[in-house]
N, C-alpha and C. Protein backbone atom coordinates (compact mmCIF):
# COMPACT_ATOMS: atom_id res chain seq x y z
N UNK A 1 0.84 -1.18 0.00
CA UNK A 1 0.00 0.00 0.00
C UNK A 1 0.89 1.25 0.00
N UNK A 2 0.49 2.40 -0.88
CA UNK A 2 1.24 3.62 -0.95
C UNK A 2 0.56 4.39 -0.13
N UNK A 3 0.51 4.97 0.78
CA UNK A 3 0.23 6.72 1.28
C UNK A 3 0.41 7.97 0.65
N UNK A 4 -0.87 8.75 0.29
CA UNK A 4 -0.83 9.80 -0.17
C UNK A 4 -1.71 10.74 0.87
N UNK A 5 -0.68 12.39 0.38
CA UNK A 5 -1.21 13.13 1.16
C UNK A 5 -2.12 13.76 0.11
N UNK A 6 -3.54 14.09 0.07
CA UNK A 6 -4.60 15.13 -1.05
C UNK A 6 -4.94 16.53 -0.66
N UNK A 7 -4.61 17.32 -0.95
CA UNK A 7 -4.76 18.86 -1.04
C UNK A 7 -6.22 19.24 -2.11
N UNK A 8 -7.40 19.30 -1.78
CA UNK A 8 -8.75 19.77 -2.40
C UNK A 8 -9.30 21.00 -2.04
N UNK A 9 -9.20 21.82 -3.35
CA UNK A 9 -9.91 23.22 -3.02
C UNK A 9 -10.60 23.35 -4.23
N UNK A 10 -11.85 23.92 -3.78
CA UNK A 10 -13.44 24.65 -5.06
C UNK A 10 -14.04 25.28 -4.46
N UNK A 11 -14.82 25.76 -5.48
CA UNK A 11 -16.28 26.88 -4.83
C UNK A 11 -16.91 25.77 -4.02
N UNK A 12 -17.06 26.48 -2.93
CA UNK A 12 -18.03 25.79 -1.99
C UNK A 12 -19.41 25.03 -2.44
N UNK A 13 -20.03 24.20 -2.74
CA UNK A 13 -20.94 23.58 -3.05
C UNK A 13 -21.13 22.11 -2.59
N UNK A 14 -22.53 21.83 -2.38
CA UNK A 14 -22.87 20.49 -1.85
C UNK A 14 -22.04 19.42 -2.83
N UNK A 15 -21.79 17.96 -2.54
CA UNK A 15 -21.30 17.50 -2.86
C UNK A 15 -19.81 16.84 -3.07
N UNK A 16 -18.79 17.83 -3.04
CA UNK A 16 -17.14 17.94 -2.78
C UNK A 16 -16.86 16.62 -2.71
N UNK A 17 -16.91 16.45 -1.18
CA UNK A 17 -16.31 15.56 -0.68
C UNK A 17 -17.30 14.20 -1.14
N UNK A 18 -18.19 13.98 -1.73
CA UNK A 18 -18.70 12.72 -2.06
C UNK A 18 -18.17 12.43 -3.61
N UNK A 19 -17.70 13.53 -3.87
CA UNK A 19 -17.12 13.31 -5.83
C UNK A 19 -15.93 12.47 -5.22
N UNK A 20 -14.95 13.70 -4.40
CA UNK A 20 -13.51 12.83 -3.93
C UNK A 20 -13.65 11.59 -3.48
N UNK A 21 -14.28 10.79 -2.48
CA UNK A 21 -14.52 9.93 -1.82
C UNK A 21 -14.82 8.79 -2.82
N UNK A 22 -15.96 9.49 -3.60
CA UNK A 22 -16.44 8.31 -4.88
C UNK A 22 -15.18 7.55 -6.03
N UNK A 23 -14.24 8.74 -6.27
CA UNK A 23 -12.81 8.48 -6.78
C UNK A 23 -12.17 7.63 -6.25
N UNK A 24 -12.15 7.82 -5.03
CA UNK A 24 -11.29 7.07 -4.01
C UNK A 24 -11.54 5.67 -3.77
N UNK A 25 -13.03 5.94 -3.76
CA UNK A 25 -13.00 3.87 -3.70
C UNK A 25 -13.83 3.33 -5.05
N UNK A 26 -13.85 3.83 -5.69
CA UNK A 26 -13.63 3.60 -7.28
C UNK A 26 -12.23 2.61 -7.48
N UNK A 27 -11.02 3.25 -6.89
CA UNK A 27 -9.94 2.64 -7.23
C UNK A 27 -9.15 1.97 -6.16
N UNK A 28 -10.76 1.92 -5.15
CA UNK A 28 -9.93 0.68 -3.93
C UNK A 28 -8.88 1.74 -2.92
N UNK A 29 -9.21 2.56 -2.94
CA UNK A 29 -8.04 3.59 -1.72
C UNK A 29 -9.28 3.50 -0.74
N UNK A 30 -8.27 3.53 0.18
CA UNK A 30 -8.70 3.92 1.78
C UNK A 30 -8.33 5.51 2.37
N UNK A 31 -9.86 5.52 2.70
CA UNK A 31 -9.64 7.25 2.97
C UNK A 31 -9.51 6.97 4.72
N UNK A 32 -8.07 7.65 5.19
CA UNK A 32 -7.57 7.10 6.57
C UNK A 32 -7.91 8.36 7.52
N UNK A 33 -7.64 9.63 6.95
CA UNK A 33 -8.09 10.67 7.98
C UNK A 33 -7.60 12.28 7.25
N UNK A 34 -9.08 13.40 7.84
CA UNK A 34 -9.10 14.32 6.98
C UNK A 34 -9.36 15.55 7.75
N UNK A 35 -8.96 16.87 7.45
CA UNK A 35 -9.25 18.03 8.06
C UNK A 35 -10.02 18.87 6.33
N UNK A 36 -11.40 19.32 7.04
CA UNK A 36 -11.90 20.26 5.79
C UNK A 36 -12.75 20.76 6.20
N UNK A 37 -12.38 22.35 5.50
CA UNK A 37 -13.00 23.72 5.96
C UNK A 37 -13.72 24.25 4.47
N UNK A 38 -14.72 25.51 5.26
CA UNK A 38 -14.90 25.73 4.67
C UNK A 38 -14.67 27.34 4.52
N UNK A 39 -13.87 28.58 3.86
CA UNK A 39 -14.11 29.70 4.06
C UNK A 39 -14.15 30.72 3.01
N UNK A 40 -14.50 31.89 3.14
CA UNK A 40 -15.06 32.91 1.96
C UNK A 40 -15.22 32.10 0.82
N UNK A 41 -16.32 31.65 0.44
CA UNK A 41 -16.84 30.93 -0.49
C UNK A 41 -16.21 29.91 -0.81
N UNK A 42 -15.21 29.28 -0.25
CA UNK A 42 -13.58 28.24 -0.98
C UNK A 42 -14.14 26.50 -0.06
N UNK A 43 -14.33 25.82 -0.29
CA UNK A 43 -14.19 24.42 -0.08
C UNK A 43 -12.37 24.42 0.09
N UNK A 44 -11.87 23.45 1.37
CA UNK A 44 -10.48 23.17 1.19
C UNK A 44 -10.44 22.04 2.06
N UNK A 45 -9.78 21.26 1.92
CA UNK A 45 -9.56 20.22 2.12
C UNK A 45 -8.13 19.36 2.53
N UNK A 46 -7.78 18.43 3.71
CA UNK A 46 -6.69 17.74 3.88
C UNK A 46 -6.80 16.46 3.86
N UNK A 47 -6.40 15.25 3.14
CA UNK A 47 -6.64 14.12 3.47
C UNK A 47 -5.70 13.12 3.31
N UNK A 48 -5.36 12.07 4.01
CA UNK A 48 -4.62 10.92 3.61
C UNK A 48 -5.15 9.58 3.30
N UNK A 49 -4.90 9.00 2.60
CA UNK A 49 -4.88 7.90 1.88
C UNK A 49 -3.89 6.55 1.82
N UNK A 50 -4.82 5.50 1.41
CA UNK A 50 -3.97 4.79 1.47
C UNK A 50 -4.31 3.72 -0.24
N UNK A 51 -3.63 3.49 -0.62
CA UNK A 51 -4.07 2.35 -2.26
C UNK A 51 -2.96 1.64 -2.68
N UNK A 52 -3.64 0.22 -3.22
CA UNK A 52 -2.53 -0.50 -3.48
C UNK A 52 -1.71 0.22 -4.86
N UNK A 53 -0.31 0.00 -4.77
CA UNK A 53 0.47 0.20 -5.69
C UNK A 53 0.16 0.04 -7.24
N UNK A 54 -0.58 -0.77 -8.20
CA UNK A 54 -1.04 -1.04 -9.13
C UNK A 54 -2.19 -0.26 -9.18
N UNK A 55 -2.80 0.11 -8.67
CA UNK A 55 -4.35 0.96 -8.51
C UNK A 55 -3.47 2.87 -8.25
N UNK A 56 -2.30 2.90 -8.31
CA UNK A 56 -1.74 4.45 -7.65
C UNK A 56 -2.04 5.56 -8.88
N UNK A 57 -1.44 4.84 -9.79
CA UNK A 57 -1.48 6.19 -11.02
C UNK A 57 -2.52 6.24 -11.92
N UNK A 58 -3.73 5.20 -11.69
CA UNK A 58 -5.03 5.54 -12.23
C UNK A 58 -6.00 6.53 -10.92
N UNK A 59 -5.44 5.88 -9.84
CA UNK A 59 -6.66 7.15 -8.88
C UNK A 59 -5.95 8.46 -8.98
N UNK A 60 -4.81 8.88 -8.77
CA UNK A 60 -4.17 9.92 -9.25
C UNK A 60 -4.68 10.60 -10.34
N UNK A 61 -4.78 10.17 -11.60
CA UNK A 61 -5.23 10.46 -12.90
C UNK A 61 -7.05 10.52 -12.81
N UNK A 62 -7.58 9.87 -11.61
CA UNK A 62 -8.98 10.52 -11.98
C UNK A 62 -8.79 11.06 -10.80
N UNK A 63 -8.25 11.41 -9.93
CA UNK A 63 -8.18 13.04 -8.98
C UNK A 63 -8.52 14.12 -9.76
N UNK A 64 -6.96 14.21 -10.99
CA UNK A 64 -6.42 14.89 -11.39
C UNK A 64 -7.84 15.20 -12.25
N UNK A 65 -8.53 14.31 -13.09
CA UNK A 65 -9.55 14.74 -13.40
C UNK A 65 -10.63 15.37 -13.02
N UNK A 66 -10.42 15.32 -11.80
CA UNK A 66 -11.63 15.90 -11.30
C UNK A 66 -11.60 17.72 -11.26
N UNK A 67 -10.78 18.18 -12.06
CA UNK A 67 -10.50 19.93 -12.40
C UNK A 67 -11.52 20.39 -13.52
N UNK A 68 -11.95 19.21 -14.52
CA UNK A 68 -12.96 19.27 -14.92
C UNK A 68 -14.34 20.19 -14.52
N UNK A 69 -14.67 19.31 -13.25
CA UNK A 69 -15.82 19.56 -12.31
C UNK A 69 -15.35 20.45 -11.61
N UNK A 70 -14.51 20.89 -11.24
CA UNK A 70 -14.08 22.67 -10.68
C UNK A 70 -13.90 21.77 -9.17
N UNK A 71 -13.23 21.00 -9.22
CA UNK A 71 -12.38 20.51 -7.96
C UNK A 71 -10.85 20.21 -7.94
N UNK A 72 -9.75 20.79 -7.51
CA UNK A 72 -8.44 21.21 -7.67
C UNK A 72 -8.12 19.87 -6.73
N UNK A 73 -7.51 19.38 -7.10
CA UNK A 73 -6.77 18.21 -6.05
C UNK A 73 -5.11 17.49 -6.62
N UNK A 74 -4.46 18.14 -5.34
CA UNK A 74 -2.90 18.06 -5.48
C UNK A 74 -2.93 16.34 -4.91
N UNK A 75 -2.07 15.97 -5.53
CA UNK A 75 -1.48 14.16 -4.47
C UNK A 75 0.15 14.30 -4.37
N UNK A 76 0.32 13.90 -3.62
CA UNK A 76 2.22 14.06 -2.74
C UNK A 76 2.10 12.88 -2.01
N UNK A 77 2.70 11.93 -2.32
CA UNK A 77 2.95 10.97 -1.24
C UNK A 77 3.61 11.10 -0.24
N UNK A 78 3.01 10.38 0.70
CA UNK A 78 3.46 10.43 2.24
C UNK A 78 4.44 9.56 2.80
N UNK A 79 4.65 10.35 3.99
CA UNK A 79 6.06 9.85 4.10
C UNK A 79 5.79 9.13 5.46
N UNK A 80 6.84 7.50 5.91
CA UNK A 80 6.68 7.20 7.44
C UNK A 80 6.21 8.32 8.66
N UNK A 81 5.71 7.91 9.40
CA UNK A 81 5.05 8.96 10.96
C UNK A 81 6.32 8.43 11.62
N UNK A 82 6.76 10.14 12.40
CA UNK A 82 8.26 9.61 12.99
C UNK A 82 7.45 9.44 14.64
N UNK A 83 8.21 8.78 15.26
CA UNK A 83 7.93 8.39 16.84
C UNK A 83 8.89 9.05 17.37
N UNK A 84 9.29 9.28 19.11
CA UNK A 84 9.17 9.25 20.04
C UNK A 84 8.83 11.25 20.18
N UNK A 85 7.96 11.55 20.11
CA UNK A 85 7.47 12.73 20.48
C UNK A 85 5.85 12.63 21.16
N UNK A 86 6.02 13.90 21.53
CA UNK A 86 5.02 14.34 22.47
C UNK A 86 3.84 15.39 21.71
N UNK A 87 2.59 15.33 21.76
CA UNK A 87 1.63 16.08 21.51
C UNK A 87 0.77 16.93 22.56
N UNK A 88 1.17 18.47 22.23
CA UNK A 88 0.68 19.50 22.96
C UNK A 88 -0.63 19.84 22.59
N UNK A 89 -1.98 21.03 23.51
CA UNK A 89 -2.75 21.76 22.39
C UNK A 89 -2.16 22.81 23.12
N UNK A 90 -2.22 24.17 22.24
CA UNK A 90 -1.91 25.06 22.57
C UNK A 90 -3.50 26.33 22.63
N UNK A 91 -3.59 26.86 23.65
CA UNK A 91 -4.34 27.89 23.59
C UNK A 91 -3.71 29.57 23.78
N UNK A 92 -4.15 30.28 22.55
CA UNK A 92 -3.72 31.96 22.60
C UNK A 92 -4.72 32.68 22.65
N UNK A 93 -5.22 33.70 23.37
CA UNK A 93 -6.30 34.91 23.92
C UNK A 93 -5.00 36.13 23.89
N UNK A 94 -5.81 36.80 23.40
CA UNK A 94 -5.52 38.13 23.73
C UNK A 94 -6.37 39.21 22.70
N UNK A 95 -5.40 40.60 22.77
CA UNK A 95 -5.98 41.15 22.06
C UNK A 95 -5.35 41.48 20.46
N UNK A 96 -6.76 41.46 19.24
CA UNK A 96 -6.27 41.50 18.20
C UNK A 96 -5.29 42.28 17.36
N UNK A 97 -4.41 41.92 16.74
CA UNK A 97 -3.61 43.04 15.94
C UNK A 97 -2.74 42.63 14.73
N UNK A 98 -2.40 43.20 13.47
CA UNK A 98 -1.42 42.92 12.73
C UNK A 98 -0.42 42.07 12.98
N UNK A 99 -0.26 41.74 12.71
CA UNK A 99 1.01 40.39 12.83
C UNK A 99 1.02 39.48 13.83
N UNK A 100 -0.32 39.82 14.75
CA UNK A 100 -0.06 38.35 15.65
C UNK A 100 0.67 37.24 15.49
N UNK A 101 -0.17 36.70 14.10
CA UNK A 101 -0.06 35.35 13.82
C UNK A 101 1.21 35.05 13.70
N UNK A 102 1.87 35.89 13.10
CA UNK A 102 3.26 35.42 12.70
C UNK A 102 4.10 35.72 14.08
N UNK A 103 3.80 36.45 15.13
CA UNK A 103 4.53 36.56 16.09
C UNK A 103 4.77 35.39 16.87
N UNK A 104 3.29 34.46 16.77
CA UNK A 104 3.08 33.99 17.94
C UNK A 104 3.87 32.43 16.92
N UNK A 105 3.52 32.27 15.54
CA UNK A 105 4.44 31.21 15.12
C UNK A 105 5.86 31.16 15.22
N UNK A 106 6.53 32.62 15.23
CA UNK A 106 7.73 32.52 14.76
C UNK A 106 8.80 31.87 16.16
N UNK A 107 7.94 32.13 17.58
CA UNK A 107 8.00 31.42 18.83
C UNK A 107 8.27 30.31 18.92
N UNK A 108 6.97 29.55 18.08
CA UNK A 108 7.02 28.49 17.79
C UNK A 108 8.40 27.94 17.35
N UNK A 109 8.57 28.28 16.03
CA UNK A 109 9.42 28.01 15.42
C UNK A 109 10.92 27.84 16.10
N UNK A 110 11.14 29.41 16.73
CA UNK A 110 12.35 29.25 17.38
C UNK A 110 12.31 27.95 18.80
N UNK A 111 11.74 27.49 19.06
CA UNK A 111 11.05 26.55 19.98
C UNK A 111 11.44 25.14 18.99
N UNK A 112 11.77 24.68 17.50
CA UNK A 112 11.73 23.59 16.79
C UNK A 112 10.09 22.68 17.21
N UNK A 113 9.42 23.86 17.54
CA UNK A 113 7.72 23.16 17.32
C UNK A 113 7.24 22.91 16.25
N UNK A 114 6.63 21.74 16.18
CA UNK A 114 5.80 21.08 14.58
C UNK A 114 4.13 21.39 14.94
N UNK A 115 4.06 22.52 14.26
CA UNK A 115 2.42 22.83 14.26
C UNK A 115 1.48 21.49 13.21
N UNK A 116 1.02 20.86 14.06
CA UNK A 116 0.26 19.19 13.57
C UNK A 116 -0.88 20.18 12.95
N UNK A 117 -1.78 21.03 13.67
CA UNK A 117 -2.89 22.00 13.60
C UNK A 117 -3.21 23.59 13.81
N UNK A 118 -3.51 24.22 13.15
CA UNK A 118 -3.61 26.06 13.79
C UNK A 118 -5.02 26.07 13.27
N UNK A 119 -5.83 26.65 14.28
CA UNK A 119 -7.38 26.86 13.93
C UNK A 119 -7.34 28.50 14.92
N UNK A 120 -7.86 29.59 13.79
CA UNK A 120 -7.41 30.75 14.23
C UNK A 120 -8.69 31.74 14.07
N UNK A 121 -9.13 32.99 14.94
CA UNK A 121 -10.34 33.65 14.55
C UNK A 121 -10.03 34.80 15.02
N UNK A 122 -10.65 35.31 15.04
CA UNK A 122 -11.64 36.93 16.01
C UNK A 122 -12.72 37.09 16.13
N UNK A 123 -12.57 37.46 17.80
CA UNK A 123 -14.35 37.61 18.06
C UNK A 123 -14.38 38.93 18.86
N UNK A 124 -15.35 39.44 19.20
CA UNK A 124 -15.66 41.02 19.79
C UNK A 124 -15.74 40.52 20.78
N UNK A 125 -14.97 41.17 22.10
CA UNK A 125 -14.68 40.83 23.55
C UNK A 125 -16.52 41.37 24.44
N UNK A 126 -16.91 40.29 25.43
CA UNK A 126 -18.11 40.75 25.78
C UNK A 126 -18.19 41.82 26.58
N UNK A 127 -17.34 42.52 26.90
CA UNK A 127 -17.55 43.14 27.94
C UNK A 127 -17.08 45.35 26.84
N UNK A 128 -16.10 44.52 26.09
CA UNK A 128 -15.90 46.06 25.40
C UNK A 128 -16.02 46.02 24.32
N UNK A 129 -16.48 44.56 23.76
CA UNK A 129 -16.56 44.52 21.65
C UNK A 129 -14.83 44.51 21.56
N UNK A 130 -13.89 44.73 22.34
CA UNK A 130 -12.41 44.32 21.72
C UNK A 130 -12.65 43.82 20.85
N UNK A 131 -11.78 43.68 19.59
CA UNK A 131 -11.47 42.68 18.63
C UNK A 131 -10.27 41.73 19.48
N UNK A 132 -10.94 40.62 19.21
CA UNK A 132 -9.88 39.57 20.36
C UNK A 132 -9.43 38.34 19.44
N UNK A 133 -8.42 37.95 19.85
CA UNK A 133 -7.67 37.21 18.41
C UNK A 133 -8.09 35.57 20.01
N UNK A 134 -7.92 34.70 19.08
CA UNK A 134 -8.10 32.85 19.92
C UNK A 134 -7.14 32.28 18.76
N UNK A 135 -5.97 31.50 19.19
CA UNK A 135 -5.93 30.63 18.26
C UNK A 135 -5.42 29.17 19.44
N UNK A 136 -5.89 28.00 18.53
CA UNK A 136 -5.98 26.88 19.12
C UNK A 136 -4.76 26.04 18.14
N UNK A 137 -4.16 25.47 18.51
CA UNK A 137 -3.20 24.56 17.54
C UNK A 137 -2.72 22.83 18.69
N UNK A 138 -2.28 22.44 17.71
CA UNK A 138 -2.08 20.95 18.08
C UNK A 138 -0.57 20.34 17.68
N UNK A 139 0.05 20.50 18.72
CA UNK A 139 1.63 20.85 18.31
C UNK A 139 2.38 19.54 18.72
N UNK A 140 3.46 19.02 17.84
CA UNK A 140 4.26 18.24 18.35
C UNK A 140 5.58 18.65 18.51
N UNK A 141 6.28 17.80 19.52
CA UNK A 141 7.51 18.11 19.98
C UNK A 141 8.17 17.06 20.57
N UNK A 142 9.42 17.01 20.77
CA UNK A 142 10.73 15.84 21.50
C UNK A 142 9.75 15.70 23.13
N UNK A 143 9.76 14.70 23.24
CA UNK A 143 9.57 14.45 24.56
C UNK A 143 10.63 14.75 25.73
N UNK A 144 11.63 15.73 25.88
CA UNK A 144 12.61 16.34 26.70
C UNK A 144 12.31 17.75 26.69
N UNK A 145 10.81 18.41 25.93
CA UNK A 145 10.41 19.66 25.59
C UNK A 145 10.03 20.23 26.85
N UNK A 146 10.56 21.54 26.36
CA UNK A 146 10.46 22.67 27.62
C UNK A 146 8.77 23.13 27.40
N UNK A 147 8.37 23.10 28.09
CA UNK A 147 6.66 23.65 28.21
C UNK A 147 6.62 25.24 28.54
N UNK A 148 7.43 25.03 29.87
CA UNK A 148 7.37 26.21 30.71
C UNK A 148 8.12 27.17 29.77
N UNK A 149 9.27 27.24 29.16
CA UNK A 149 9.95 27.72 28.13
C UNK A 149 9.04 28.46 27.50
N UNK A 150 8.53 27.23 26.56
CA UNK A 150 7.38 28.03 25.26
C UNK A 150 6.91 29.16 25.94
N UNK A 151 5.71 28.80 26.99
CA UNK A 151 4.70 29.44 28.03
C UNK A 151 5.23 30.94 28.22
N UNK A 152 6.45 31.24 28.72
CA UNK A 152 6.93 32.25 28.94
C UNK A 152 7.42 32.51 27.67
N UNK A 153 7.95 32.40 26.53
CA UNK A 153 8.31 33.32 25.36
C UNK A 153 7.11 33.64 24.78
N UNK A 154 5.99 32.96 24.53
CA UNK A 154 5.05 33.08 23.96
C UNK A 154 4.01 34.61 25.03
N UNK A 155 4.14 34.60 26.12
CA UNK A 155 3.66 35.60 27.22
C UNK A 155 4.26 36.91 27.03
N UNK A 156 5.41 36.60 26.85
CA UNK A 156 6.13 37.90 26.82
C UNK A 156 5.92 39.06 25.39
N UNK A 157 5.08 38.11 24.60
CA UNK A 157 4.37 38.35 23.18
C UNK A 157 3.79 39.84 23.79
N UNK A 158 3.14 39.99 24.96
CA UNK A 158 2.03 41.12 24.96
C UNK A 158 1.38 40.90 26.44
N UNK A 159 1.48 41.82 27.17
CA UNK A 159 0.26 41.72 28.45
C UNK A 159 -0.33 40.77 28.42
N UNK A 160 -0.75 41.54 27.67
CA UNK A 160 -2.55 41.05 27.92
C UNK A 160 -2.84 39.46 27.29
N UNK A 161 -1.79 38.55 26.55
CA UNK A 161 -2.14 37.75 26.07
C UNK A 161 -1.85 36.67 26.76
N UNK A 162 -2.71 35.68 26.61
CA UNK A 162 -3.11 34.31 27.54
C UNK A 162 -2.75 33.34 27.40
N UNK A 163 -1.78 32.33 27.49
CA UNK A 163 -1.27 31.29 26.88
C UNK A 163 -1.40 29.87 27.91
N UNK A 164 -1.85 29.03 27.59
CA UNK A 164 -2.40 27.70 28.18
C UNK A 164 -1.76 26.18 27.14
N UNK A 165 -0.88 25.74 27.86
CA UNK A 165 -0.56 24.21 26.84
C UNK A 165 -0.67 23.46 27.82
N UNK A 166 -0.95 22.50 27.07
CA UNK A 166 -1.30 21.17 27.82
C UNK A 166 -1.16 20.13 27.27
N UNK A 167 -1.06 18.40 27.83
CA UNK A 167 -0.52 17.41 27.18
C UNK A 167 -1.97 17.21 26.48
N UNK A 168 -1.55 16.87 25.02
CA UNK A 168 -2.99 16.36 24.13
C UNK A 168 -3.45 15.19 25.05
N UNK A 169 -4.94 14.64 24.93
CA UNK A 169 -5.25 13.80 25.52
C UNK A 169 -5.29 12.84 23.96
């Protein structure tokens, strides 16, 4: 069996994911696990796969077909899942502004954190309508990882901002 990673983006419309899916076991793949959103009008999509080797470059080729029907789908095969690490979630509150996002990744980064997930918004604070930034992510790391580390570089981001990690369950 090969592993592929699928990248799917279209105009939002019923159906998407039952065209992809229908492809998929059309040619005998196993659909193993998926993240898909939906935003400003865009369908997008993450998924992995699994299909036997002789069945690889015909489901590929009716993916690929599927641009036809105004569904974009990239395939990249996947690579072994490495072991001995640890899975964090991370929670960020504060208040909204230009470049958060990249502030609060680039932390990350200097940290050698593997963002697994980032699910990110703004909402109007109840008490003053603030524009208030949340982002939630699902992070891996070496199991010898500094927590308290992150916690404090990531704090020092801004006052007012809130930072909470914890071991994934």
């Amino acid at each position: 069996m090969i592993s592929f990673v699928l990248t799917v983006i279209a105009d939002d419309k019923p159906g998407i994911v039952e065209q992809v899916a229908s492809v998929i076991r059309e040619h005998q793949g196993n659909w193993l696990e998926s993240r898909m959103a939906t935003m400003a009008g865009k369908f997008a999509g993450i998924l992995r796969i699994e299909v036997a080797e002789d069945n690889s470059d015909n489901l590929i080729a009716a993916l690929t077909a599927l641009t036809e029907q105004g569904i974009e789908v990239r395939t990249e095969r996947g690579t072994a899942e490495q072991t001995a690490t640890v899975h964090l979630t991370l929670s960020v509150i504060g208040n909204d502004r230009p470049g958060i996002v990249q502030e609060v990744t680039s932390v990350l980064a200097q940290h050698q954190v593997n963002v697994q997930e980032l699910i990110t918004g703004c909402f109007a604070a109840e008490m003053s309508a603030t524009p208030t930034f949340r982002a939630e992510a699902e992070l891996e790391v070496p199991e010898d990882f500094d927590q308290d580390g992150l916690a404090d570089d990531l704090e020092s981001l801004s006052d007012e901002l809130m930072v909470e990690i914890r071991k994934a369950i």
